[in-house]
N, C-alpha and C. Protein backbone atom coordinates (compact mmCIF):
# COMPACT_ATOMS: atom_id res chain seq x y z
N UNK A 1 1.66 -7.86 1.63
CA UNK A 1 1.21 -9.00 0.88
C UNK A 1 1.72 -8.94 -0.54
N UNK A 2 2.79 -9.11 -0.54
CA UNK A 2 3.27 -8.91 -2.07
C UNK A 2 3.66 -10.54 -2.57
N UNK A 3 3.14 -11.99 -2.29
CA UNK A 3 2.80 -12.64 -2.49
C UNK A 3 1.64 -12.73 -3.63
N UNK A 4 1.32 -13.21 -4.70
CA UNK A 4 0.51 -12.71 -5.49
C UNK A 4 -0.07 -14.91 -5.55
N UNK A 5 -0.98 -14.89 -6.17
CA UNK A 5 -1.42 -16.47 -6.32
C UNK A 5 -2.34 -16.81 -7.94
N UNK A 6 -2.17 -18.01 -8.61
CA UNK A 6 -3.23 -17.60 -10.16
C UNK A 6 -4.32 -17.91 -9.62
N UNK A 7 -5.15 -17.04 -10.04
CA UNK A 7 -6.64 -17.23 -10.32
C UNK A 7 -7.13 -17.43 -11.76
N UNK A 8 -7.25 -18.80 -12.66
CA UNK A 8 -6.99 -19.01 -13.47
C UNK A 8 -6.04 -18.81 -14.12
N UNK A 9 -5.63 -17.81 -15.38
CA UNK A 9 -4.27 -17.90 -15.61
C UNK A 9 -4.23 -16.52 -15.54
N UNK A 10 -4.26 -15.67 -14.31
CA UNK A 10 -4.00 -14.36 -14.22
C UNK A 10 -2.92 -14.28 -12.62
N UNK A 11 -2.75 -13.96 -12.52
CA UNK A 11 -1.94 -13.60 -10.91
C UNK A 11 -3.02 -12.64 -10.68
N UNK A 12 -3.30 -12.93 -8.94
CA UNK A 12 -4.24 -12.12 -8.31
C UNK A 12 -3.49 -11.27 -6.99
N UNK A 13 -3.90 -10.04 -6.84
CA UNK A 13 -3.01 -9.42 -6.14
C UNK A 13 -3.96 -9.12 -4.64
N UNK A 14 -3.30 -8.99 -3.93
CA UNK A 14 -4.25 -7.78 -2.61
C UNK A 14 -5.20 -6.78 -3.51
N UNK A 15 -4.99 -5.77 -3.93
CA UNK A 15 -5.35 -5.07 -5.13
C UNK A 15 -6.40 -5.66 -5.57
N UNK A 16 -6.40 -6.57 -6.76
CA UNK A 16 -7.71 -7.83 -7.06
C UNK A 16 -8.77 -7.42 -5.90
N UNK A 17 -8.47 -8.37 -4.89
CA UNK A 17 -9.17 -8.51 -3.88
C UNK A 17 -9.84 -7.80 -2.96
N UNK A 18 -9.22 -6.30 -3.18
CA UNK A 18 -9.89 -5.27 -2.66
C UNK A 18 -10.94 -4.72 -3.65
N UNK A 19 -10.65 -4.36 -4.64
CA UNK A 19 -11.40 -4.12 -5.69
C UNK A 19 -12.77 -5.42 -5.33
N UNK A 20 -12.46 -6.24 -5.58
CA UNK A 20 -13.69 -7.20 -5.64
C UNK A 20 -14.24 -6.98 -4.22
N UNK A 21 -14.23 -6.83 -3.27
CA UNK A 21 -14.88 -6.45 -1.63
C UNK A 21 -15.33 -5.13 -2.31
N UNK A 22 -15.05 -4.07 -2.99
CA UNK A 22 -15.49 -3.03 -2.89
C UNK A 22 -16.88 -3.06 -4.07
N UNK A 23 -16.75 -3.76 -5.12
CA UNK A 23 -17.85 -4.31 -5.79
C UNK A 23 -18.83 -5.30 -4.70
N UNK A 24 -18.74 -5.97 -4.30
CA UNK A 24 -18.95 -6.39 -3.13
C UNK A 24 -20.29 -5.47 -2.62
N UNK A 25 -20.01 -4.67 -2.16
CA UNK A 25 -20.10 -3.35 -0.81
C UNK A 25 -20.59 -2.28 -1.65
N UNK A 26 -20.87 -2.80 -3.10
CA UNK A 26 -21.34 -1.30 -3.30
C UNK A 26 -22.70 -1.47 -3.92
N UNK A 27 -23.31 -0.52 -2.99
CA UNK A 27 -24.79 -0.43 -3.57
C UNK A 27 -25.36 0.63 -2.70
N UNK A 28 -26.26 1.08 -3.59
CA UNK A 28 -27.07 2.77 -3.07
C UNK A 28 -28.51 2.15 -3.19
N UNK A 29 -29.13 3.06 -2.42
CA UNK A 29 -30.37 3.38 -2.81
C UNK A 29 -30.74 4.87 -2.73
N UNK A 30 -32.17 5.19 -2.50
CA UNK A 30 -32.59 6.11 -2.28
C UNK A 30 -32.46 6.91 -0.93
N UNK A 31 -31.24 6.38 0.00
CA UNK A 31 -31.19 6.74 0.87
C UNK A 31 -29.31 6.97 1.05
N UNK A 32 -28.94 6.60 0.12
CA UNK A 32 -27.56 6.69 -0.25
C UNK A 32 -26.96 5.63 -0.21
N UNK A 33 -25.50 5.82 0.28
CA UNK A 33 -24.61 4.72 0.22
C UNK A 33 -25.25 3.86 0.99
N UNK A 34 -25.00 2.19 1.01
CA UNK A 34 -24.95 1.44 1.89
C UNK A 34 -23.95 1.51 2.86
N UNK A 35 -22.93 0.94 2.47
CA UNK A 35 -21.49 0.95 3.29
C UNK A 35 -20.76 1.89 3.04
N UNK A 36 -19.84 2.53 4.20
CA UNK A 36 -18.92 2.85 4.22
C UNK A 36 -17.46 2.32 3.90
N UNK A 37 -17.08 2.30 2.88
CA UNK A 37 -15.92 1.28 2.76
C UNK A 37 -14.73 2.05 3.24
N UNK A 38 -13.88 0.97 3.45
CA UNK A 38 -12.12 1.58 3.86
C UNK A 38 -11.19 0.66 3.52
N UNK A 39 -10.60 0.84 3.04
CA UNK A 39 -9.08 -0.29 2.22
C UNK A 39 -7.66 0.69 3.56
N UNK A 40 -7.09 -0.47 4.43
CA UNK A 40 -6.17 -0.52 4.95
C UNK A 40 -6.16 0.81 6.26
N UNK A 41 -7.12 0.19 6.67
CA UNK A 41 -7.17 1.14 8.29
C UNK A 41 -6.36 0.34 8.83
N UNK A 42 -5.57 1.81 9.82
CA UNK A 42 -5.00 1.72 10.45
C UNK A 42 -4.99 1.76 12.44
N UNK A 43 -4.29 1.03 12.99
CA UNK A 43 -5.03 0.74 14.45
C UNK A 43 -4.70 1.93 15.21
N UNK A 44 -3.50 2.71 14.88
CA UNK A 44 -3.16 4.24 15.10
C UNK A 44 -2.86 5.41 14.48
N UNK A 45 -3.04 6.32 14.66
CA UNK A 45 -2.77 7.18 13.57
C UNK A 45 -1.52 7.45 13.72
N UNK A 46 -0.50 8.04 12.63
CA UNK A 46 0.55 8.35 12.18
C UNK A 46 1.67 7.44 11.63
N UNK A 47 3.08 7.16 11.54
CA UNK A 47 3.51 6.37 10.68
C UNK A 47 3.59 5.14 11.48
N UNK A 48 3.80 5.06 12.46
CA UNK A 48 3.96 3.83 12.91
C UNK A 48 3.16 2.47 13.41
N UNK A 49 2.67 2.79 12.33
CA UNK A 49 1.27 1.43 13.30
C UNK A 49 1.81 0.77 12.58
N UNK A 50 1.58 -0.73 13.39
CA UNK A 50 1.76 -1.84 13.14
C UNK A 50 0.91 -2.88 12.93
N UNK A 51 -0.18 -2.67 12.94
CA UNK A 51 -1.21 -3.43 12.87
C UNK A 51 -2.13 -2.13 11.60
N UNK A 52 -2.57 -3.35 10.69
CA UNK A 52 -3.68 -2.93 9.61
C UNK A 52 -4.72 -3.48 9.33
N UNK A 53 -5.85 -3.48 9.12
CA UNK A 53 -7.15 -3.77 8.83
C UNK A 53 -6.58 -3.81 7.57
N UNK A 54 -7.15 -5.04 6.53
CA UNK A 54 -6.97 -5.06 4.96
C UNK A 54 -8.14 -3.76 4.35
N UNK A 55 -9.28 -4.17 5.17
CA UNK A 55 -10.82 -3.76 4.58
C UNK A 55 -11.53 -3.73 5.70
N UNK A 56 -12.59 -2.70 5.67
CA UNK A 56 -13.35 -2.39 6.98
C UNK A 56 -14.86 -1.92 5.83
N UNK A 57 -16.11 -2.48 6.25
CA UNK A 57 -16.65 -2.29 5.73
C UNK A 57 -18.22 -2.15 6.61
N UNK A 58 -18.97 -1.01 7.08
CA UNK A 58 -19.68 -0.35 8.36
C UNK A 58 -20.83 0.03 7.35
N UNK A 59 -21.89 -1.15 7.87
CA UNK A 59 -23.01 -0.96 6.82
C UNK A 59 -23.96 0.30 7.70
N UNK A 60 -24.29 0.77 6.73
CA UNK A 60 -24.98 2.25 7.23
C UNK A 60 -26.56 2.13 7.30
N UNK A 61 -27.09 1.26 7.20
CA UNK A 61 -28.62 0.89 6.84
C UNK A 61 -28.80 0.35 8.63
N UNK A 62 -29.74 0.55 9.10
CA UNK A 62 -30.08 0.22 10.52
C UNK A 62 -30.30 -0.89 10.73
N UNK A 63 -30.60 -1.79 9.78
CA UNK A 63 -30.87 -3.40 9.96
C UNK A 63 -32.36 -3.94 10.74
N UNK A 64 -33.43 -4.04 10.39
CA UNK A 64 -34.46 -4.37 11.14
C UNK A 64 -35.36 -2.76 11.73
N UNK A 65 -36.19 -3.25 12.20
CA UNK A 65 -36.91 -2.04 13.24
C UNK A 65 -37.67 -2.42 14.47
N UNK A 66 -38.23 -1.56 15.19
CA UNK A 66 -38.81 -1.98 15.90
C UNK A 66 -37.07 -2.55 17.15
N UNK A 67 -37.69 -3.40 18.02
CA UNK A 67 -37.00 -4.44 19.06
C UNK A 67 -36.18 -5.50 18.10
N UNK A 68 -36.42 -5.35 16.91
CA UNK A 68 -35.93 -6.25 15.67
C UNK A 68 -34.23 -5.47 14.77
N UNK A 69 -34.55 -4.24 15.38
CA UNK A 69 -33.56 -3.38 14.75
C UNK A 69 -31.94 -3.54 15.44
N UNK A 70 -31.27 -3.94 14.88
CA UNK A 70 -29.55 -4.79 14.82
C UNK A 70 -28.73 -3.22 15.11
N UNK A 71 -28.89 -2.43 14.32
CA UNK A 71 -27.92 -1.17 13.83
C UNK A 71 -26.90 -1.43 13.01
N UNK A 72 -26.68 -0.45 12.81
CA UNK A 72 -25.39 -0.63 11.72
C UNK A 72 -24.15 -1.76 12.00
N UNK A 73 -23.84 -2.53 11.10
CA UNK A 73 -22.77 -3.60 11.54
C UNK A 73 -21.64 -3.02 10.72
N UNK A 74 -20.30 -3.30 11.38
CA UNK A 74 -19.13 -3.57 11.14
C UNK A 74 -18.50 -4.21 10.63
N UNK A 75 -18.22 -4.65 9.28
CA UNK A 75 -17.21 -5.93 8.43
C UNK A 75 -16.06 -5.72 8.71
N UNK A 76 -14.95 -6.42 9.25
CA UNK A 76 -13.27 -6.27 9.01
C UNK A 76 -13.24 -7.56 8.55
N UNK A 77 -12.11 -7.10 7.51
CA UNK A 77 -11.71 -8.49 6.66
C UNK A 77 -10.40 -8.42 6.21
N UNK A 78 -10.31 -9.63 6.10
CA UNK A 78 -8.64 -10.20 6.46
C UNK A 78 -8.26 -10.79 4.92
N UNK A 79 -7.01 -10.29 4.15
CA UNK A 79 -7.17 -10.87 2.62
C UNK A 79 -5.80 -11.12 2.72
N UNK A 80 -6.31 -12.77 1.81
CA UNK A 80 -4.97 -13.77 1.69
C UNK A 80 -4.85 -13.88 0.14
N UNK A 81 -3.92 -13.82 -0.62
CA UNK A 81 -3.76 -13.88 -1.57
C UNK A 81 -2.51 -15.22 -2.04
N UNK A 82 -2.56 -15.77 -0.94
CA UNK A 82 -1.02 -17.09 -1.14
C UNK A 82 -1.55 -17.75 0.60
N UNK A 83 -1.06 -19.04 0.47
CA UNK A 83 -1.25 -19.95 1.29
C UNK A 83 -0.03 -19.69 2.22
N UNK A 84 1.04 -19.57 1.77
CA UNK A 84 2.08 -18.90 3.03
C UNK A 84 1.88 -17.60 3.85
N UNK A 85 0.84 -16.73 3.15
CA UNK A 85 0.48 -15.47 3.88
C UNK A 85 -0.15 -15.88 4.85
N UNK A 86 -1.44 -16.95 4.55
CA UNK A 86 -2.42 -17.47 5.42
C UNK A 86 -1.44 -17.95 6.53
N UNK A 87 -1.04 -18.85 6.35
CA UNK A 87 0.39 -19.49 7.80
C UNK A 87 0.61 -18.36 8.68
N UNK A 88 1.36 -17.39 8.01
CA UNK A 88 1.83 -16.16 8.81
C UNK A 88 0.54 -15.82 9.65
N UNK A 89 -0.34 -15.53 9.23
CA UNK A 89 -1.60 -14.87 9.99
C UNK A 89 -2.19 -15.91 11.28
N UNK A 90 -2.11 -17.19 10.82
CA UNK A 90 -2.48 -18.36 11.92
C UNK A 90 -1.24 -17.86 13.14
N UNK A 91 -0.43 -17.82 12.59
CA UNK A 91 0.89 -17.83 14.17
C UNK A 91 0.68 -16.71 14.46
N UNK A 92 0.28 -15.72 13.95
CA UNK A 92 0.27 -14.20 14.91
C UNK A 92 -1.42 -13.97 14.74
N UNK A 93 -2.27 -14.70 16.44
CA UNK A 93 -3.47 -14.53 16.12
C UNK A 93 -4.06 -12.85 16.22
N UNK A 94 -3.22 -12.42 17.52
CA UNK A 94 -2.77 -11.05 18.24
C UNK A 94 -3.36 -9.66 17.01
N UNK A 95 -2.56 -10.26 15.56
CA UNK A 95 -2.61 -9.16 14.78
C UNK A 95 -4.09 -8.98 13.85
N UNK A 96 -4.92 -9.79 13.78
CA UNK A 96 -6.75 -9.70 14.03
C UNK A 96 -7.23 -9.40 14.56
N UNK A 97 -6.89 -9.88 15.75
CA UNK A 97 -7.58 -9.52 17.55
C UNK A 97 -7.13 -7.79 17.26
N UNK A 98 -6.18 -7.16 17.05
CA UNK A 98 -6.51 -5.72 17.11
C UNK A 98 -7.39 -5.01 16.55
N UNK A 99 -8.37 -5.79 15.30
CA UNK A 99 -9.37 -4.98 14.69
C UNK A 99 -10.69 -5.49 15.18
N UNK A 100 -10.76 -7.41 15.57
CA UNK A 100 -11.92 -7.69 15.32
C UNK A 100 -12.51 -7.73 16.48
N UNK A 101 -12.34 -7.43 17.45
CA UNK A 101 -12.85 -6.77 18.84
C UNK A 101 -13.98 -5.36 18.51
N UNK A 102 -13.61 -4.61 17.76
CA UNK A 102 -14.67 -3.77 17.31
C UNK A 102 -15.22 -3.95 15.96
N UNK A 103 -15.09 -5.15 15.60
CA UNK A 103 -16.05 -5.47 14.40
C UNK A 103 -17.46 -6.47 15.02
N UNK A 104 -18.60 -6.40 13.98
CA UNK A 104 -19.82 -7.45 14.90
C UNK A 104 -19.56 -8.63 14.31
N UNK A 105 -18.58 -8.48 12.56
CA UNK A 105 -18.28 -9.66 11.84
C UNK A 105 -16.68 -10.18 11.48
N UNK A 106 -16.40 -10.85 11.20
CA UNK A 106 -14.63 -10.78 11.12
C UNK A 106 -14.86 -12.13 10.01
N UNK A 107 -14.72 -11.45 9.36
CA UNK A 107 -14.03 -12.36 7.56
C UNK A 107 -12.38 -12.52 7.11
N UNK A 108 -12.20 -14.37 6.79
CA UNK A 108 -11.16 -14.26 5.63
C UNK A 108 -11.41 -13.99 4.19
N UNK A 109 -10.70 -13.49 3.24
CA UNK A 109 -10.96 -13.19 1.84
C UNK A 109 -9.72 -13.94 1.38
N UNK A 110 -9.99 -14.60 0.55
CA UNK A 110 -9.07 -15.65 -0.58
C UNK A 110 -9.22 -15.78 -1.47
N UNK A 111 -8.12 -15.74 -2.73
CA UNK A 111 -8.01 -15.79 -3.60
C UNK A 111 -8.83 -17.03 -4.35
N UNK A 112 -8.25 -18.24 -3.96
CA UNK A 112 -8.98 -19.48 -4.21
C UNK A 112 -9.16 -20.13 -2.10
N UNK A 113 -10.16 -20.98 -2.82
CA UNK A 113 -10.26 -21.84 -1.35
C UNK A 113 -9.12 -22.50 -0.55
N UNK A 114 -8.47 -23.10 -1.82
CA UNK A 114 -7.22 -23.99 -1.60
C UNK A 114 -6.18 -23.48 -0.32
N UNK A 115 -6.63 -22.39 -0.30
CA UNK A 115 -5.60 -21.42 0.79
C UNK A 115 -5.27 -21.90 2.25
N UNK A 116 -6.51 -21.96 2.39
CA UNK A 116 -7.08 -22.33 3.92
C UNK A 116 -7.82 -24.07 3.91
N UNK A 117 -7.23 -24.58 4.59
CA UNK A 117 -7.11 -26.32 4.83
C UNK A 117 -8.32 -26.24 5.96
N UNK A 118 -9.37 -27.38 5.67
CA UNK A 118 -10.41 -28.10 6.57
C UNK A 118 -9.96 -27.68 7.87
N UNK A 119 -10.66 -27.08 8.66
CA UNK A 119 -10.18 -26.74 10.42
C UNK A 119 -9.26 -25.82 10.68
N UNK A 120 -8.41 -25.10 9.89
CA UNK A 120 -7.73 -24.27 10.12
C UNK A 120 -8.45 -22.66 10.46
N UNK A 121 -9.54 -22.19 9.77
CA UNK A 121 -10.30 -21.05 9.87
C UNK A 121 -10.81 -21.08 11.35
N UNK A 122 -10.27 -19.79 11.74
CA UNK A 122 -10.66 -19.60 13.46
C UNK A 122 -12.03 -19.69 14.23
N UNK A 123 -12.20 -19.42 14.93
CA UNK A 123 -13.85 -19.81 15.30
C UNK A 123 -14.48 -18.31 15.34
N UNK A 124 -15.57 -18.61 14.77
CA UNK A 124 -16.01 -17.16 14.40
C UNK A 124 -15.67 -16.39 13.39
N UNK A 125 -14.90 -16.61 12.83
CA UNK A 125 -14.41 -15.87 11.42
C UNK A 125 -15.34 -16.70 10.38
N UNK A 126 -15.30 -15.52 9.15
CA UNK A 126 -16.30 -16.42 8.28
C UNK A 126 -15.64 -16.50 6.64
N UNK A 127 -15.95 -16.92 5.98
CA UNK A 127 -14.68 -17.06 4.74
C UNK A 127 -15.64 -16.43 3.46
N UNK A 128 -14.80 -15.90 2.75
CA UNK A 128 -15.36 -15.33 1.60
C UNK A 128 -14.04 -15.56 0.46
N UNK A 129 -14.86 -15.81 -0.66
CA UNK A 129 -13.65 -16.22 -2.02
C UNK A 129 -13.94 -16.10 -3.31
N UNK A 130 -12.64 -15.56 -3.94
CA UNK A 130 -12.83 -14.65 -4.59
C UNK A 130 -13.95 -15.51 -5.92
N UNK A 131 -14.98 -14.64 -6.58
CA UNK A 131 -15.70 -15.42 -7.50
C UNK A 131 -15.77 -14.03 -8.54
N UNK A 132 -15.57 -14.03 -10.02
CA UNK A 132 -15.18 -13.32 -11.01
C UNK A 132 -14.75 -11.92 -10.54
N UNK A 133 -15.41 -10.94 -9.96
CA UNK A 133 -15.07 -9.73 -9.86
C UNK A 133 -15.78 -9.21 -8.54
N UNK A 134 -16.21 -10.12 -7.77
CA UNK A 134 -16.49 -10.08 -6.68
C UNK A 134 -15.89 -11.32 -5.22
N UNK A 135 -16.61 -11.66 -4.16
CA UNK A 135 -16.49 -12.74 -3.55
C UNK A 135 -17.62 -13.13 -3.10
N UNK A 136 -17.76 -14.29 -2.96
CA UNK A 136 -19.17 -15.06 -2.43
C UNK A 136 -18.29 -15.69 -0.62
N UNK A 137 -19.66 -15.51 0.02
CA UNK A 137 -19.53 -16.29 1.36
C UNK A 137 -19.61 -17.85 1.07
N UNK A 138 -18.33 -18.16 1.57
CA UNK A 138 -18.39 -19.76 1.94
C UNK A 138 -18.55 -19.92 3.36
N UNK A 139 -18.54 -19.84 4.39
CA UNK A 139 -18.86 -19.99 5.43
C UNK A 139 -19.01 -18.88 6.39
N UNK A 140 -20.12 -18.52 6.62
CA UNK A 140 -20.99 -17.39 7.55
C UNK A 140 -20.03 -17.19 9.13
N UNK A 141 -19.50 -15.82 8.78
CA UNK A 141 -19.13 -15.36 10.00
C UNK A 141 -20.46 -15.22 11.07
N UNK A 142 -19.46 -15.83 12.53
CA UNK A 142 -20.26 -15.43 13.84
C UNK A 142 -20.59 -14.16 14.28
N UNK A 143 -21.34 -13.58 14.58
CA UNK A 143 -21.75 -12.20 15.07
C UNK A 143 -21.12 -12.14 16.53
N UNK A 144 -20.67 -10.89 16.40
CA UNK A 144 -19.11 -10.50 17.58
C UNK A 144 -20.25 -9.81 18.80
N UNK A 145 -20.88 -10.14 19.60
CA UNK A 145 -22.18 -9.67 20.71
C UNK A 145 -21.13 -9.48 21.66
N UNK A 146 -20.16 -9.36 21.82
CA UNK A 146 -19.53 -8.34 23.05
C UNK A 146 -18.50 -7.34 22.06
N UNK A 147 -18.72 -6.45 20.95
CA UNK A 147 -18.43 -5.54 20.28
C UNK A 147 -17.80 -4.39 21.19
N UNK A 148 -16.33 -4.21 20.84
CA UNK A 148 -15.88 -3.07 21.89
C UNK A 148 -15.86 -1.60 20.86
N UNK A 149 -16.28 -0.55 21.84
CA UNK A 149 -16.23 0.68 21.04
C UNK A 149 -14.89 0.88 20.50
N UNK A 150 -14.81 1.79 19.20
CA UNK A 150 -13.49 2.13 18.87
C UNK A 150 -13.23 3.21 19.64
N UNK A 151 -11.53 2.82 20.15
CA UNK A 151 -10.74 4.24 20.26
C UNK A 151 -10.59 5.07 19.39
N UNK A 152 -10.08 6.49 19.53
CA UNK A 152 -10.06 7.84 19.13
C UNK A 152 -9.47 7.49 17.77
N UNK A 153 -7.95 7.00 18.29
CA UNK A 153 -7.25 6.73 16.97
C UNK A 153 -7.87 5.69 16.19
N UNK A 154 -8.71 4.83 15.87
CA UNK A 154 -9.25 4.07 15.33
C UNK A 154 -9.99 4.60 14.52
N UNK A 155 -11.35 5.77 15.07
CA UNK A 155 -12.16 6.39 14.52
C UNK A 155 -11.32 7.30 13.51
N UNK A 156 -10.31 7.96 14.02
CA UNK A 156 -9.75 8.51 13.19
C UNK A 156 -9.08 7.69 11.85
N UNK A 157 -8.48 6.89 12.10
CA UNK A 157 -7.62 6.07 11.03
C UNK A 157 -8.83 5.68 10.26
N UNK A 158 -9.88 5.08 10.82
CA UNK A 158 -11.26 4.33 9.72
C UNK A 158 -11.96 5.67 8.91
N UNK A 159 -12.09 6.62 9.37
CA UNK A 159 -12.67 8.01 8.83
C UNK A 159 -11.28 8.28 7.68
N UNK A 160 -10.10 8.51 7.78
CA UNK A 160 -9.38 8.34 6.50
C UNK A 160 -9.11 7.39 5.73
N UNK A 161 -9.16 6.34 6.18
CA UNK A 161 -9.23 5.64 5.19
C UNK A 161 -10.73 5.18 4.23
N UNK A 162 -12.06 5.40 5.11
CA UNK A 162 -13.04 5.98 4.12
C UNK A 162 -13.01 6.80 2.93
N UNK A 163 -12.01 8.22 3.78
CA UNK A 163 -12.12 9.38 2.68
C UNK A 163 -11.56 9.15 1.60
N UNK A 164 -10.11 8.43 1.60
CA UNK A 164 -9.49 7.58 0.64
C UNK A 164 -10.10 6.82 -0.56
N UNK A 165 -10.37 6.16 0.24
CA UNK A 165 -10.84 4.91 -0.63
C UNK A 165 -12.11 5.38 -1.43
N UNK A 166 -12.65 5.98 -0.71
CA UNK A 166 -13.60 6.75 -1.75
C UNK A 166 -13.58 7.87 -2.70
N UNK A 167 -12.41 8.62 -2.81
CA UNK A 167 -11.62 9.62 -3.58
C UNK A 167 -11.15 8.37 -4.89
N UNK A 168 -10.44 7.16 -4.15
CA UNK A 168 -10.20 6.04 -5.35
C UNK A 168 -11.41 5.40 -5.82
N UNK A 169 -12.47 5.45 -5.22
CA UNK A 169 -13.58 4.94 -6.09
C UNK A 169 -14.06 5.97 -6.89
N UNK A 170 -13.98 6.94 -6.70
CA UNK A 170 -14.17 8.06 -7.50
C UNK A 170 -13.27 8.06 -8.85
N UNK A 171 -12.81 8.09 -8.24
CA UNK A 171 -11.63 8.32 -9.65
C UNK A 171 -11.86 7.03 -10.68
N UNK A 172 -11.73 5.94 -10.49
CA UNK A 172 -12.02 4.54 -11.36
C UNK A 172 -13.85 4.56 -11.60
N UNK A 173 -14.63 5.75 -11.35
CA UNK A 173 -16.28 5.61 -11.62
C UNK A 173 -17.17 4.64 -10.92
N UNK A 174 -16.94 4.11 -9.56
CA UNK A 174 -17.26 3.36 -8.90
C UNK A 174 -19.27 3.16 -8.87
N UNK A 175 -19.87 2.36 -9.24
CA UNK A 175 -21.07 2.21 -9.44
C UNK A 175 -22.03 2.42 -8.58
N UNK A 176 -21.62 2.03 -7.38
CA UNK A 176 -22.14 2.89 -6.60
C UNK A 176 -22.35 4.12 -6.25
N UNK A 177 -21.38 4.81 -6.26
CA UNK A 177 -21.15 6.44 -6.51
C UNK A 177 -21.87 7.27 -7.00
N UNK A 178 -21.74 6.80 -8.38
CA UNK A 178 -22.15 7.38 -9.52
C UNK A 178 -23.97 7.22 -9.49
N UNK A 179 -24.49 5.90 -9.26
CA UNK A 179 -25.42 6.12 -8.40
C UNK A 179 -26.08 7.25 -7.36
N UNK A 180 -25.23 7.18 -6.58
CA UNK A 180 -25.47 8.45 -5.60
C UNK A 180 -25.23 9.96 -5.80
N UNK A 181 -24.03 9.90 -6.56
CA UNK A 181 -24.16 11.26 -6.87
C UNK A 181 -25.67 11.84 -8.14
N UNK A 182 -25.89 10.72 -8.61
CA UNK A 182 -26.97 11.21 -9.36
C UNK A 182 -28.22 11.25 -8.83
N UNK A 183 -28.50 10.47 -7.71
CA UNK A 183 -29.78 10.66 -6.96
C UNK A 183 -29.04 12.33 -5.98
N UNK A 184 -27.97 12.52 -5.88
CA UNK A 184 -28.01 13.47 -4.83
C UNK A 184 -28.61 14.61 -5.85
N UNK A 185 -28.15 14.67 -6.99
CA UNK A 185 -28.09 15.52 -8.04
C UNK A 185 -29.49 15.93 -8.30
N UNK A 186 -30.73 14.66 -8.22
CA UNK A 186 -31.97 14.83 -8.75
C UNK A 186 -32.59 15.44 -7.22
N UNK A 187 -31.96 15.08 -6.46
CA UNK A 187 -32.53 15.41 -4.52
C UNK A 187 -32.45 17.40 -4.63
N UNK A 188 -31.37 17.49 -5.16
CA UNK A 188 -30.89 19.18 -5.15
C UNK A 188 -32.07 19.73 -5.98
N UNK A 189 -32.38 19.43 -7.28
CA UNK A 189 -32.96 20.38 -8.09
C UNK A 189 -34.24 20.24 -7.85
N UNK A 190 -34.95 18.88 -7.09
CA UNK A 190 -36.37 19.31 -6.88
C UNK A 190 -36.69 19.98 -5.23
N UNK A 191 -34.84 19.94 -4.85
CA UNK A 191 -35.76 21.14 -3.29
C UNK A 191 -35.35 22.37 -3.47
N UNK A 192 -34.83 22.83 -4.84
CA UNK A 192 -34.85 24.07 -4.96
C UNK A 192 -35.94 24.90 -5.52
């Protein structure tokens, strides 16, 4: 995606847009992270995959209780940063379908709305766009109720690219984090 698009008078990159999903996605409590985030999983491990997840985002909170309890859901999300990228992605539906089969949700992410034209957004996908340093939902993804387990290489590729992406949230002081590492910090010294 080296297509870039203005978002006001800045050029917005893939980059942008990940950053803002990861503000997005970040929030702790007293029980730790929420999500697991991942920037650019891959559908196999080693150099040759051909297919990439932009963002994978596997909320860790159980959702409900009781007969009410959902479990942890799955975000994959798809980021357009130019209206010709979007085109490309409509003609090859194939290269979604490799992630969002094991997601429960499947999101577009856009720079501006303008991207994606009235009726063009697939059925079941849900749209999110970009708003200052985050994105807001414009239209509510469908919940994926025949969810296929991930393969080996999947688990593997989504588990590094977790470790990743969170070594880079580390490094830039990610708010969430920093959060957590300080509740882990206060968790250590009163069970010693």
């Amino acid at each position: 995606m080296n297509e870039e698009t203005l978002f006001g008078s800045e050029k917005v990159t893939e980059r942008d847009m990940l950053d803002r999903l990861n503000n997005r996605y970040a929030s702790s409590n007293g029980n730790g992270l929420r999500y697991a985030r991942a920037e650019h999983v891959r559908v196999t491990a080693g150099f040759d995959a051909r297919r990439i997840c932009d963002y994978m985002a596997l909320d860790l909170w159980p959702g409900g209780y009781g007969t009410k309890r959902t479990g942890p859901m799955l975000h994959g999300h798809e980021v357009k940063v130019s209206r010709s990228d979007w085109l490309t992605e409509l003609r090859d539906p194939e290269k979604a379908e490799a992630f969002r089969r094991y997601c429960d949700f499947w999101w577009l992410v856009v720079s501006e709305k303008s991207i994606v034209k009235v009726g063009e957004l697939p059925i079941g996908w849900g749209l999110m766009v970009a708003v200052g340093d985050s994105v807001r939902v414009v239209a509510r993804a469908d919940r994926n109720l025949a969810v296929e387990p991930m393969t080996r290489d999947v688990q593997a590729t989504f588990a590094r690219a977790v470790t990743k992406t969170t070594m880079r949230l580390d490094r830039r002081e990610d708010p969430a984090l920093r959060t957590f590492a300080r509740q882990m910090h206060l968790t250590e010294r009163t069970s010693s």
